[in-house]
C-alpha atoms as a PDB file:
ATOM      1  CA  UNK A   1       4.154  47.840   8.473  1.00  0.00           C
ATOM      2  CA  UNK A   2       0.865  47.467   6.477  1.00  0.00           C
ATOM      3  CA  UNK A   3      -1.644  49.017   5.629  1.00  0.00           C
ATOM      4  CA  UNK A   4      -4.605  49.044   3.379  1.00  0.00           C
ATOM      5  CA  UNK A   5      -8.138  51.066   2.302  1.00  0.00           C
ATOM      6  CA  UNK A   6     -10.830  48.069   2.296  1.00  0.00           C
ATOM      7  CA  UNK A   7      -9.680  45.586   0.821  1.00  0.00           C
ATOM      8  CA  UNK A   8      -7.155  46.938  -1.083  1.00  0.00           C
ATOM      9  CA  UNK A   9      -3.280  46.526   0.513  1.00  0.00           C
ATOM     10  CA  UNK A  10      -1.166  49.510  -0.357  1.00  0.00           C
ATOM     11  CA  UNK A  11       1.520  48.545   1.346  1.00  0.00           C
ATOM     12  CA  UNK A  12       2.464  45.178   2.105  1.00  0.00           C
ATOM     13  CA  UNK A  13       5.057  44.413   4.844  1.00  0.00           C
ATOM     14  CA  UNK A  14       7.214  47.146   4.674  1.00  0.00           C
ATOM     15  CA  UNK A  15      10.284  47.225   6.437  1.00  0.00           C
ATOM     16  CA  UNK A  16      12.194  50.429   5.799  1.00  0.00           C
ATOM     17  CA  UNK A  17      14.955  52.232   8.180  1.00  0.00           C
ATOM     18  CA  UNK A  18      16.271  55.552   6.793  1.00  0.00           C
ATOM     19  CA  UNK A  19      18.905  57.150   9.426  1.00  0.00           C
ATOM     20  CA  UNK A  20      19.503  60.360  10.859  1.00  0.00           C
ATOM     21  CA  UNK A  21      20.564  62.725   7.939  1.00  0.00           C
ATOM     22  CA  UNK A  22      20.129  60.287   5.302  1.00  0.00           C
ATOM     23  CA  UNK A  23      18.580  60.836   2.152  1.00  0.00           C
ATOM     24  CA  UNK A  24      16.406  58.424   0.298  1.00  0.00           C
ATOM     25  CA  UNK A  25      14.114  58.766  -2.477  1.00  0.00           C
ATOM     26  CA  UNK A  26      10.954  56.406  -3.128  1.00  0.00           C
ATOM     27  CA  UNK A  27      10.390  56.031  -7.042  1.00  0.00           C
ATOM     28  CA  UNK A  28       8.377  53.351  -8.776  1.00  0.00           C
ATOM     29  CA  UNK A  29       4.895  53.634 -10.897  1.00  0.00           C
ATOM     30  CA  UNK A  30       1.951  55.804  -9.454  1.00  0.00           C
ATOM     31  CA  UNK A  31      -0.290  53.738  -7.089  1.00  0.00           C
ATOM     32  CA  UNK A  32       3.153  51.473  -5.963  1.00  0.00           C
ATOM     33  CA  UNK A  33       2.397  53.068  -1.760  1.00  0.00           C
ATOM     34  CA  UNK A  34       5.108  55.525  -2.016  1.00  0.00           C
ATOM     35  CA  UNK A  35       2.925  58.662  -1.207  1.00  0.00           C
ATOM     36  CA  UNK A  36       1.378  56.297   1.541  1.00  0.00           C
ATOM     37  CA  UNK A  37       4.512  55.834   3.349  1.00  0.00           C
ATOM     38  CA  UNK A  38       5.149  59.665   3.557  1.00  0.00           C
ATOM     39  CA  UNK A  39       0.975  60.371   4.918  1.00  0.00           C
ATOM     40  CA  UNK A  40       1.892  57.662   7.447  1.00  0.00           C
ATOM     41  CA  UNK A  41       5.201  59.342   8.279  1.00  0.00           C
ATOM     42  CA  UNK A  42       3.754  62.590   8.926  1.00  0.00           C
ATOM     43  CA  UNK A  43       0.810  61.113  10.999  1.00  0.00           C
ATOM     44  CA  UNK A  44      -2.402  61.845   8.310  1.00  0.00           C
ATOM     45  CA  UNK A  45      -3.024  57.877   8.338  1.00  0.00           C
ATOM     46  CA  UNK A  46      -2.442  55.287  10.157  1.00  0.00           C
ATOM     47  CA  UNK A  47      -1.182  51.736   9.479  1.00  0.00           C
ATOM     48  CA  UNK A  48      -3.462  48.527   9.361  1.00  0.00           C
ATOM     49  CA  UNK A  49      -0.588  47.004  11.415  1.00  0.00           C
ATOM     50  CA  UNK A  50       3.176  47.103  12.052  1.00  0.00           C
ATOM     51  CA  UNK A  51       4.780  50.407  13.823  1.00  0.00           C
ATOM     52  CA  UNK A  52       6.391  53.815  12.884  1.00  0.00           C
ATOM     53  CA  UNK A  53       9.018  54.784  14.917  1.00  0.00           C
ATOM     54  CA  UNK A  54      10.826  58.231  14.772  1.00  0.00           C
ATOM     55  CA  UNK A  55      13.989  58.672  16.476  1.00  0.00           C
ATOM     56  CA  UNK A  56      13.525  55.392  18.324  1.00  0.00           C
ATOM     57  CA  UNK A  57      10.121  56.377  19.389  1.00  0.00           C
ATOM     58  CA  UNK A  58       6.770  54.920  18.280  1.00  0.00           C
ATOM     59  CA  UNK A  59       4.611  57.211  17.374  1.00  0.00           C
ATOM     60  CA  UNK A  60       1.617  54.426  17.111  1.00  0.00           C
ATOM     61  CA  UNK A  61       1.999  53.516  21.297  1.00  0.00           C
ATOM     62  CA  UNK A  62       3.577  54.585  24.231  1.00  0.00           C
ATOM     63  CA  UNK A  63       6.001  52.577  26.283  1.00  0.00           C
ATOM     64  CA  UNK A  64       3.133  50.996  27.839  1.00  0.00           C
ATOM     65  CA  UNK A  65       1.707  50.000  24.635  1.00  0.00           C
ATOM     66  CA  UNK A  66      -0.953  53.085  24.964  1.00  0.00           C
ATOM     67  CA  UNK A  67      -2.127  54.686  22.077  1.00  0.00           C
ATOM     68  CA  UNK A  68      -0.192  58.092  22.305  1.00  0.00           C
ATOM     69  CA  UNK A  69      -1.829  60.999  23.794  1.00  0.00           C
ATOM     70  CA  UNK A  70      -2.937  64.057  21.459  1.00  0.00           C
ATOM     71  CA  UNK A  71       0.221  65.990  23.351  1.00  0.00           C
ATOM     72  CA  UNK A  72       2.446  63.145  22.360  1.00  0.00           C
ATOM     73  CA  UNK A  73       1.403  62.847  18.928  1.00  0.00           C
ATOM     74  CA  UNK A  74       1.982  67.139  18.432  1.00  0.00           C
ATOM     75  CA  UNK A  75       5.213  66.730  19.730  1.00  0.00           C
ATOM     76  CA  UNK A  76       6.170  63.891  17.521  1.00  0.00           C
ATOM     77  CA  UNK A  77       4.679  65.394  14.399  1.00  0.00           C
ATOM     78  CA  UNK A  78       7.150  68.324  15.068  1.00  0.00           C
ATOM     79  CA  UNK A  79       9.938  66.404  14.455  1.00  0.00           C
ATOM     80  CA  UNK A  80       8.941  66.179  10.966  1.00  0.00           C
ATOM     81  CA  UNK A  81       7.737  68.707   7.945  1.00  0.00           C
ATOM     82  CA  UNK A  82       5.740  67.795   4.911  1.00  0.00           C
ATOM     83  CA  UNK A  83       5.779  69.393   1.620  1.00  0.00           C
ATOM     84  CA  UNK A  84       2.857  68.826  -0.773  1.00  0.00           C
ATOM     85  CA  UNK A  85       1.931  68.295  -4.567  1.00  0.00           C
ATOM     86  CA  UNK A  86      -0.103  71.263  -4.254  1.00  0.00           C
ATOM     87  CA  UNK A  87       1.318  74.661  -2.352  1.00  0.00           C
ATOM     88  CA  UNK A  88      -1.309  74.837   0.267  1.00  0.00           C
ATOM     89  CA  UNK A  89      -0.263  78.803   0.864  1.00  0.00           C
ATOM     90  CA  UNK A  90      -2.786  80.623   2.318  1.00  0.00           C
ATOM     91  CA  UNK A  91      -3.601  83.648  -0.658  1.00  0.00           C
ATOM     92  CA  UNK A  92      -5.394  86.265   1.847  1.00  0.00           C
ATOM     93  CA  UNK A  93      -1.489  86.644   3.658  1.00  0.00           C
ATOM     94  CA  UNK A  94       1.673  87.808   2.486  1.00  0.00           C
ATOM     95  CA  UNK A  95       4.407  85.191   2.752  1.00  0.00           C
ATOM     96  CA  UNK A  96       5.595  86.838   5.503  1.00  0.00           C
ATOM     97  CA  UNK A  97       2.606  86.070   6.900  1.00  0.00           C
ATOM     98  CA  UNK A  98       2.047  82.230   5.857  1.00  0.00           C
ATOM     99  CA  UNK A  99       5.364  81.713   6.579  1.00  0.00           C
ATOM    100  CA  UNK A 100       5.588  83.095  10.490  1.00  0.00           C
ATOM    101  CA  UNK A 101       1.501  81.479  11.101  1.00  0.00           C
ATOM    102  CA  UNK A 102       3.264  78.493  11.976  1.00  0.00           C
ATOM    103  CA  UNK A 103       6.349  78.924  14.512  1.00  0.00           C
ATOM    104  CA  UNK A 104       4.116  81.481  16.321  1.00  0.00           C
ATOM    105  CA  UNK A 105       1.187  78.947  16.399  1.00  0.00           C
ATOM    106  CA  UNK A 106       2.730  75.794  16.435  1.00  0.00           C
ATOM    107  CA  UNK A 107       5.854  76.643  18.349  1.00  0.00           C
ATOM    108  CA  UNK A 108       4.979  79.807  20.282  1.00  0.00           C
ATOM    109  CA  UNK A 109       7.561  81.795  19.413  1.00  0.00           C
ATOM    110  CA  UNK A 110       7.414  85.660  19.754  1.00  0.00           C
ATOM    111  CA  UNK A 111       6.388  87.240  16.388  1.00  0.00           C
ATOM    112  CA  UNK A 112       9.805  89.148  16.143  1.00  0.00           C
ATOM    113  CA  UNK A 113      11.888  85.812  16.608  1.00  0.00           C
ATOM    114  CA  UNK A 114       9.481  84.214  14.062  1.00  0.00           C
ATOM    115  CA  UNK A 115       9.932  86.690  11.274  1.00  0.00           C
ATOM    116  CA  UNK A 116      13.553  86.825  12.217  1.00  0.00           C
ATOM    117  CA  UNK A 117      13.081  82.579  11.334  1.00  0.00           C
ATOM    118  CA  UNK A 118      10.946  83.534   8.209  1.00  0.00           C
ATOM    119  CA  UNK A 119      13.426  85.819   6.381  1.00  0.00           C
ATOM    120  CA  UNK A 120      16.538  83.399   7.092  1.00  0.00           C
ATOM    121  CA  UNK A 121      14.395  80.570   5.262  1.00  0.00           C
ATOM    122  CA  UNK A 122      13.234  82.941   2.685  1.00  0.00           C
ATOM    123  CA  UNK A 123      16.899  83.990   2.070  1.00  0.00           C
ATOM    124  CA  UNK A 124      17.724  80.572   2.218  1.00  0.00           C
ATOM    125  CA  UNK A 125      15.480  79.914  -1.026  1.00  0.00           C
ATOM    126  CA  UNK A 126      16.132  82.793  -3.259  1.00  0.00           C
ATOM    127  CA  UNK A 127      13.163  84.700  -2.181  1.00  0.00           C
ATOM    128  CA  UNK A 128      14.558  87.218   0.498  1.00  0.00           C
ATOM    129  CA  UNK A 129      12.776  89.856  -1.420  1.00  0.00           C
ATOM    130  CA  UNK A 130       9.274  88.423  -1.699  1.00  0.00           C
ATOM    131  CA  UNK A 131       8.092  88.822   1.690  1.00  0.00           C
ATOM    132  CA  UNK A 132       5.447  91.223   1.061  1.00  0.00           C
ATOM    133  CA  UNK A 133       3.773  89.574  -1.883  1.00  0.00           C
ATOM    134  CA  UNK A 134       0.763  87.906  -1.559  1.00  0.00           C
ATOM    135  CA  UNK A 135       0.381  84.045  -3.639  1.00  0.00           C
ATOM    136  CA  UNK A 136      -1.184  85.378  -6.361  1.00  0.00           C
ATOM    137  CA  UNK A 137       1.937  87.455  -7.394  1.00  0.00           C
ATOM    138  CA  UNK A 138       3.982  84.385  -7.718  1.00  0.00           C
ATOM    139  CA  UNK A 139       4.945  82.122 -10.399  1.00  0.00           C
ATOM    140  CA  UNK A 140       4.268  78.480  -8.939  1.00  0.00           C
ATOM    141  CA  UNK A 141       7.940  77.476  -9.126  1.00  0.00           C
ATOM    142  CA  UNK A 142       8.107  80.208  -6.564  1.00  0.00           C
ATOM    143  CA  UNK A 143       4.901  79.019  -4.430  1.00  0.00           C
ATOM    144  CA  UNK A 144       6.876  75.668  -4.081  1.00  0.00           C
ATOM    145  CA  UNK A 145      10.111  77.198  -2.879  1.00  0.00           C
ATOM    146  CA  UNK A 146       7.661  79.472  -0.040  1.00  0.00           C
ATOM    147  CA  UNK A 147       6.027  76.264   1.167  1.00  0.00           C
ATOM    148  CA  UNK A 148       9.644  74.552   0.886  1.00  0.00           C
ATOM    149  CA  UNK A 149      11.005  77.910   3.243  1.00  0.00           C
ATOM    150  CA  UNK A 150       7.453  77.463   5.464  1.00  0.00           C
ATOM    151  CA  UNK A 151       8.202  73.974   6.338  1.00  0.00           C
ATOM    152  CA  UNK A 152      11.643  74.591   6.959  1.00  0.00           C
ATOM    153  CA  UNK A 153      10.510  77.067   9.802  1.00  0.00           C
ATOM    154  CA  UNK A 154       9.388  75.028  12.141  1.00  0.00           C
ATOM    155  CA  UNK A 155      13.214  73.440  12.404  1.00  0.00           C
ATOM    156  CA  UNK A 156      12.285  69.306  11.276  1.00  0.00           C
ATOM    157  CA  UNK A 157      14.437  66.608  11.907  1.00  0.00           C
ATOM    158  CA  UNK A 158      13.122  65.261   8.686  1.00  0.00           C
ATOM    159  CA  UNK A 159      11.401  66.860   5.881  1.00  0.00           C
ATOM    160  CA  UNK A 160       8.964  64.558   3.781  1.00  0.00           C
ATOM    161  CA  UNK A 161       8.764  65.908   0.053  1.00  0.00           C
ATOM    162  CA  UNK A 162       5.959  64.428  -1.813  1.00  0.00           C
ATOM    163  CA  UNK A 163       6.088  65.135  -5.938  1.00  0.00           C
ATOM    164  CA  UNK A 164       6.631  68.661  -5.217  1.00  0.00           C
ATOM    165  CA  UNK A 165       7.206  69.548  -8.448  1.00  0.00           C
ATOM    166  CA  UNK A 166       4.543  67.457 -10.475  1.00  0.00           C
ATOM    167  CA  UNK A 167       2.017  70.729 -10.460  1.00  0.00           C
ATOM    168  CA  UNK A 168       4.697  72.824 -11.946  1.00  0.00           C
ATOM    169  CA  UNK A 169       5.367  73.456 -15.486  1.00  0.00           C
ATOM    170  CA  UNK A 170       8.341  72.335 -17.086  1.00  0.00           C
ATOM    171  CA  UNK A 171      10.563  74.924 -17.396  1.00  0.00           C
ATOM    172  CA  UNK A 172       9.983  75.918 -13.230  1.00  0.00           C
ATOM    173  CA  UNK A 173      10.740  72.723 -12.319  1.00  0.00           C
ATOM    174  CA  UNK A 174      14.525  73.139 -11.999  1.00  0.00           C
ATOM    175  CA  UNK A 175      14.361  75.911 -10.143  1.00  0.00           C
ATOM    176  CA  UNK A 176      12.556  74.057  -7.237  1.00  0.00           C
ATOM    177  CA  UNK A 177      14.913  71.040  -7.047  1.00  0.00           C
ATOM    178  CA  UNK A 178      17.801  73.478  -6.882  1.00  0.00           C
ATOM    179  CA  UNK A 179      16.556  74.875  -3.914  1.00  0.00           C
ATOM    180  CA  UNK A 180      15.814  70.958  -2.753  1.00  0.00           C
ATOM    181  CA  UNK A 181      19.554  70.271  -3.356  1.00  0.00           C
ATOM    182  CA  UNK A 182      20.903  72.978  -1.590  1.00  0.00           C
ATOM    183  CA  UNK A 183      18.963  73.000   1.705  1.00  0.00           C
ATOM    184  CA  UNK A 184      20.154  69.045   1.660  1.00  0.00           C
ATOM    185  CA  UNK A 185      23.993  70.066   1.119  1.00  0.00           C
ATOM    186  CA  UNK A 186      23.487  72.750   3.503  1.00  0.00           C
ATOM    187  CA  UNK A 187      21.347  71.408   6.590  1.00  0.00           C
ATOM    188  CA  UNK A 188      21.787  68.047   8.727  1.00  0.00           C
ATOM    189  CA  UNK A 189      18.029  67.423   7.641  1.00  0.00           C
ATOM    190  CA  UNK A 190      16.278  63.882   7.005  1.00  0.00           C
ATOM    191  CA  UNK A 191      15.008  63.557   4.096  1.00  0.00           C
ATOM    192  CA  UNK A 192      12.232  60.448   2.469  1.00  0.00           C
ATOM    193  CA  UNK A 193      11.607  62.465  -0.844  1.00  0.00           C
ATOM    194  CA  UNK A 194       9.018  60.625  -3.472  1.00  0.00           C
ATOM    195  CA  UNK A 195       9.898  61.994  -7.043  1.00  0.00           C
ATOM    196  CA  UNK A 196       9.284  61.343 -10.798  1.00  0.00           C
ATOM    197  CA  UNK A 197      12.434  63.107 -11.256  1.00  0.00           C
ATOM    198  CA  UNK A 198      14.916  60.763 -11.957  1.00  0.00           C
ATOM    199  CA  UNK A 199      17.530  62.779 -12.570  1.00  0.00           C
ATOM    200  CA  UNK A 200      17.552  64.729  -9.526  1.00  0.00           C
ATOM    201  CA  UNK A 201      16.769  61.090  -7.675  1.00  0.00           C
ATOM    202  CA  UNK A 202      19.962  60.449  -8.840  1.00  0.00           C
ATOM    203  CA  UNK A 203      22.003  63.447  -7.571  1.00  0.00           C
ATOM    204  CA  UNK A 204      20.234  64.145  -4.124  1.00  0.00           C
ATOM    205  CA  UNK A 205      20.216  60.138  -2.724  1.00  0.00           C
ATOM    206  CA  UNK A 206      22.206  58.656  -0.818  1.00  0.00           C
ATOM    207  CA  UNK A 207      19.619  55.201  -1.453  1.00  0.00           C
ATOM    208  CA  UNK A 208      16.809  54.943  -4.008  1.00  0.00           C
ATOM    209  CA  UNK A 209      13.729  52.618  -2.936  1.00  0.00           C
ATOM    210  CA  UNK A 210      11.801  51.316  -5.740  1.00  0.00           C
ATOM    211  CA  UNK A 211       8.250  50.515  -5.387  1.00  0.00           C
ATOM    212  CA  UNK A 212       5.979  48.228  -6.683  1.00  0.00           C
ATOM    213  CA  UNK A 213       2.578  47.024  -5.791  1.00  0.00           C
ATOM    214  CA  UNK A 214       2.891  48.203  -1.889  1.00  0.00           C
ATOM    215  CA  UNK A 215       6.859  46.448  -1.918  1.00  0.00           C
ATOM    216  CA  UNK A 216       9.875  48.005  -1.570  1.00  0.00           C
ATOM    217  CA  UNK A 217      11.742  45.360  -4.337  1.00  0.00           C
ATOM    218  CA  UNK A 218      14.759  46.828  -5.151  1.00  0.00           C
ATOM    219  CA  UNK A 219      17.267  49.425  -3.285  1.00  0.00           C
ATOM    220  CA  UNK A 220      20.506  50.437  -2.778  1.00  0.00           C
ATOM    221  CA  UNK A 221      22.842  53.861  -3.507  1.00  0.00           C
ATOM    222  CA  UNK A 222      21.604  55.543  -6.677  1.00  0.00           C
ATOM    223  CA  UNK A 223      24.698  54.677  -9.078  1.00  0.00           C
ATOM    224  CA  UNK A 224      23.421  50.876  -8.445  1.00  0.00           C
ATOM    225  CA  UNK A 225      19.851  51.730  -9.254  1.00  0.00           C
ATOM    226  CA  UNK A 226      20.455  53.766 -12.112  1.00  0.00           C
ATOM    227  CA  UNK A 227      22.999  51.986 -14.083  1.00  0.00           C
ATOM    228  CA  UNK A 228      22.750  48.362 -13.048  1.00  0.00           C
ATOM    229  CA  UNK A 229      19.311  47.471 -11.214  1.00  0.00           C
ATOM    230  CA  UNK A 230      18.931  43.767 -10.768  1.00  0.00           C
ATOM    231  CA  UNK A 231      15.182  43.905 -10.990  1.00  0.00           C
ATOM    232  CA  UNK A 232      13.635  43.560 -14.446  1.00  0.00           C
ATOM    233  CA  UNK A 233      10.761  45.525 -13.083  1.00  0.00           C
ATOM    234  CA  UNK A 234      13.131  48.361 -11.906  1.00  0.00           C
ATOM    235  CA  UNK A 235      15.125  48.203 -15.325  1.00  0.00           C
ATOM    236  CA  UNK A 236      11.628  48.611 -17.641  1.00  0.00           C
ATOM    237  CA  UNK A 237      10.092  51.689 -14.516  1.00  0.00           C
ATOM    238  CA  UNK A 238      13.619  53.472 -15.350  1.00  0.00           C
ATOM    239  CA  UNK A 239      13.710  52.542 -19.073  1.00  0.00           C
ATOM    240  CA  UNK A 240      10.104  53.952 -19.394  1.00  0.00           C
ATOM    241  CA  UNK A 241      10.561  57.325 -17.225  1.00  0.00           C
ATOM    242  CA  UNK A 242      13.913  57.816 -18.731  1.00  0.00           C
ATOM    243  CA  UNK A 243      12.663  57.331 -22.650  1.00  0.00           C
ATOM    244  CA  UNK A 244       9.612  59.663 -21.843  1.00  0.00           C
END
């Protein structure tokens, strides 16, 4: 897959398969395609060329080589859940609220099933007792783990995180990637996680992907990345983000 913004190629024959419960982090240098690969994942652009298929699906064309209905494409996009840079709650609802919008929108559940939904997934990331707060009450480290718990709602397959934690300050940062680590231990979940963290790269992967200039040049399980990459480009990303 390829694809590009005028005449400037983001990503340049990529060829990546991640399977079902797998989880594999994209790092490499800002600009390298990695956030692409996680907009094209989740449907909010589409390639120049190549395919995307999800589950053995494509969710470019049908089997007829169609492009895929509006239907189609919703219930493909269900399969997966995207968590942003930026929290995206909505600050005029309670959690509660922003986190039960979805299922009862999206999935048409019954408001009492999809609170019932809400306050496992709240429990699930330390914020069981938060429900009633509005946005604006909460730290941002807290924000993140709410749009972490709203994502989770809807049930994905695979869960896209992209830099979650890069609009957090430092010392909320942890608390974020704990929650990241558990719901991977805990859940069967997909993940394709893009992260400056290299630390917690190294402790939630199962294979690292490094990036550079639209390429995926280097990957493999995380003890190989980390402590004996056979790229010199991978060796001076690390040795920079590591000497920070």
């Amino acid at each position: 897959m390829s694809k590009s913004f005028g005449h400037t190629r983001v990503l340049v024959d990529l060829d990546l398969t991640v399977a079902r419960g797998e989880k594999v982090t994209l790092i490499g240098p800002s600009g390298s395609g990695k956030t692409t690969v996680l907009r094209l994942a989740m449907m909010l652009d589409k390639p120049s060329s190549g395919d995307i298929r999800v589950g053995g699906e494509s969710i470019i064309q049908d089997q007829l080589g169609k492009p895929r209905s509006a239907r189609d494409l919703a219930r493909l996009g269900r399969r997966c859940g995207m968590v942003f840079q930026q929290f995206n709650l909505f600050p005029h609802m309670t959690v509660l609220q922003n986190l039960t919008l979805a299922p009862r929108t999206v999935l048409k559940l019954p408001a009492a099933e999809a609170e019932q939904r809400a306050v496992e997934h709240l429990e699930m990331v330390g914020l069981g007792d938060k429900a009633t707060a509005y946005p604006a009450q909460l730290s941002g480290g807290q924000q993140q783990r709410i749009a972490i718990a709203r994502a989770l709602t809807l049930r994905p397959e695979i869960l896209l995180l992209d830099e979650i934690t890069s609009a957090l300050d430092p010392e909320l940062i942890g608390e974020v990637l704990e929650v990241v680590s558990k719901v991977a231990q805990e859940t069967d979940i997909t993940f394709l996680i893009v992260t400056h963290e290299m630390r917690f790269a190294r402790d939630v992967s199962d294979r690292v992907a490094m990036f550079d200039g639209g390429r995926i040049i280097e990957h493999g399980p995380p003890e190989a990345i980390f402590t004996d990459p056979v790229c010199e480009r991978t060796k001076a990303f690390l040795h920079s983000v590591l000497n920070h």
